[in-house]
Protein backbone atom coordinates (compact mmCIF):
# COMPACT_ATOMS: atom_id res chain seq x y z
CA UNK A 1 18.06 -35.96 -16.00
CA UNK A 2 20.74 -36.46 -13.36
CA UNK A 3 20.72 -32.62 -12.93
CA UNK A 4 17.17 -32.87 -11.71
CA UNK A 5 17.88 -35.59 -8.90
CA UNK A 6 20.52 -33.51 -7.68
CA UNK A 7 18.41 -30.26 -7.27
CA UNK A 8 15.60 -32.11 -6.26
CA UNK A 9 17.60 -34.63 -3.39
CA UNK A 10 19.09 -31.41 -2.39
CA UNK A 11 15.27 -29.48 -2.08
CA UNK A 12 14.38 -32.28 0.30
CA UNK A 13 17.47 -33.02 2.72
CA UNK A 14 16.35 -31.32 5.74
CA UNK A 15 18.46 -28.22 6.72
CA UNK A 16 19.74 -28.44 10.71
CA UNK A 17 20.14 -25.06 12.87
CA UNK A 18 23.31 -23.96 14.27
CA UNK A 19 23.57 -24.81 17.87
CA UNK A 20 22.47 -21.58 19.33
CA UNK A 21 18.91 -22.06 18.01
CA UNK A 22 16.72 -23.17 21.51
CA UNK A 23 14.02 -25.71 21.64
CA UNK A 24 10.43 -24.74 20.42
CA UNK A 25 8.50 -23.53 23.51
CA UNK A 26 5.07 -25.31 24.26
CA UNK A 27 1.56 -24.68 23.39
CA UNK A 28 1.01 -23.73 27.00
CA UNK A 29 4.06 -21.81 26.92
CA UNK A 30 2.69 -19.42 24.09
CA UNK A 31 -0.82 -19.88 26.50
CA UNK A 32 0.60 -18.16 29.60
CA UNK A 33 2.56 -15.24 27.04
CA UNK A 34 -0.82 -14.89 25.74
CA UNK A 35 -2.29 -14.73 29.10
CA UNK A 36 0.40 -11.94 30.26
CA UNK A 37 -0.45 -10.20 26.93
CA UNK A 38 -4.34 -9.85 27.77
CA UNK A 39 -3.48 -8.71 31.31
CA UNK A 40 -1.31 -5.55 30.18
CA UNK A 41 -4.23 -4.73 27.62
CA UNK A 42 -6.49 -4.82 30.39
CA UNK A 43 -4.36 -2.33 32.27
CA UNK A 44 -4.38 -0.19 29.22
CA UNK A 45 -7.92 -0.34 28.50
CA UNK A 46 -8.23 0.74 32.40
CA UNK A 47 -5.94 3.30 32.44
CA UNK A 48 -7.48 5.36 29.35
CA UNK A 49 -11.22 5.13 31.02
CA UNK A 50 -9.89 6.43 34.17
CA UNK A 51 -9.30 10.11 33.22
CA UNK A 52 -5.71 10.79 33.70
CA UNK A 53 -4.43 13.30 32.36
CA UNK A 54 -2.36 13.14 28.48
CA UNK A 55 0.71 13.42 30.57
CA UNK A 56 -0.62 10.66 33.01
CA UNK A 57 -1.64 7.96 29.76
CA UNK A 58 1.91 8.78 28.58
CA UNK A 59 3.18 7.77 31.92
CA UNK A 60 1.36 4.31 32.08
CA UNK A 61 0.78 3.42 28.50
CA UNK A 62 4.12 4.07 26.86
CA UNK A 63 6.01 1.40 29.46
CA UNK A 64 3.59 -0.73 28.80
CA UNK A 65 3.61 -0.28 25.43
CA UNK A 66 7.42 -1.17 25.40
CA UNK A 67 7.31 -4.32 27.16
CA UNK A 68 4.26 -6.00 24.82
CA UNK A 69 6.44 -5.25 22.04
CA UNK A 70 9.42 -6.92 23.17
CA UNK A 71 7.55 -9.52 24.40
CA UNK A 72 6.11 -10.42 20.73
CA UNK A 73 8.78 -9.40 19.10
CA UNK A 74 10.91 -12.22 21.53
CA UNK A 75 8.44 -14.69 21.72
CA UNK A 76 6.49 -14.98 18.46
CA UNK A 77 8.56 -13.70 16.15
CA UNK A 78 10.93 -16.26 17.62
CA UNK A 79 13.84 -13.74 18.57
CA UNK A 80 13.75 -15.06 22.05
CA UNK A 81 15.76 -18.32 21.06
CA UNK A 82 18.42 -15.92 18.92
CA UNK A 83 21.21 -13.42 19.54
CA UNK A 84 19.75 -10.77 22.31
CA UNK A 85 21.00 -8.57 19.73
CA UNK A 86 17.89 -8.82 18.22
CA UNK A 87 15.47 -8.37 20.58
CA UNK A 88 17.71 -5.30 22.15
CA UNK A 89 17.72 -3.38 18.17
CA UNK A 90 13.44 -3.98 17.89
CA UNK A 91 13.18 -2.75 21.56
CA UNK A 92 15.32 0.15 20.63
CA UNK A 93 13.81 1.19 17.56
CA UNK A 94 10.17 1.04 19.37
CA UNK A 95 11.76 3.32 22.00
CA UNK A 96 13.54 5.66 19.55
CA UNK A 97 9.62 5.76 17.61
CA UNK A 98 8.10 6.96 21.04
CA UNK A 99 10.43 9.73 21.78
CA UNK A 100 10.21 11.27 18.15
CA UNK A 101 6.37 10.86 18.83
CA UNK A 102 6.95 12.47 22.33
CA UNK A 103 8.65 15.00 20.80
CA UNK A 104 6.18 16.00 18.21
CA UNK A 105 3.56 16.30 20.92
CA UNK A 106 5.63 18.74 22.87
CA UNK A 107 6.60 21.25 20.05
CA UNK A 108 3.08 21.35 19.46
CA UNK A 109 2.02 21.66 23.16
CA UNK A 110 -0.16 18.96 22.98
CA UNK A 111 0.76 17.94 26.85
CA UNK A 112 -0.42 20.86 28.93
């Protein structure tokens, strides 16, 4: 029986953070992310109804494609408050995916 108080006091002590953990950001905080968010899917939404050219979209939508990543990957998957090392290897891979799919397109001339 005293087995089971110890496993069960230890379930329920609250576990603290290490010091390089950062506040929780606000509601309105997550708001205004949200707000930027909407705003760069406008732009994309925009820039594929304008009738640029494949080489064009890749231009504006890859860039933008990037920095909504990183931003939810930072913000709501809470890397923001972490090591930057993080954040820097999800950006990285992203970018690494888009010039293998880069690639691709070009061996099969799918640009011109």
């Amino acid at each position: 029986m005293a087995a089971a108080t110890t496993t069960e006091a230890a379930e329920a002590t609250p576990t603290t953070h290490g010091t390089g953990h950062a506040e929780h950001p606000s509601d309105l905080h997550y708001f205004k992310i949200a707000l930027v968010l909407a705003l760069l899917t406008a732009i994309e939404v925009v820039a594929s109804y304008v009738g640029l050219s494949t080489v064009g979209l890749m231009f504006v939508l890859f860039p933008i494609m990037i920095v909504k990543f990183a931003m939810v990957a930072a913000f709501f998957m809470h890397l923001k408050g972490d090591s930057r090392l993080f954040t820097r290897l999800f950006t990285t891979g992203v970018i690494l995916a888009i010039g293998v799919y880069a690639i691709v397109f070009l061996a099969f001339d799918e640009f011109f």
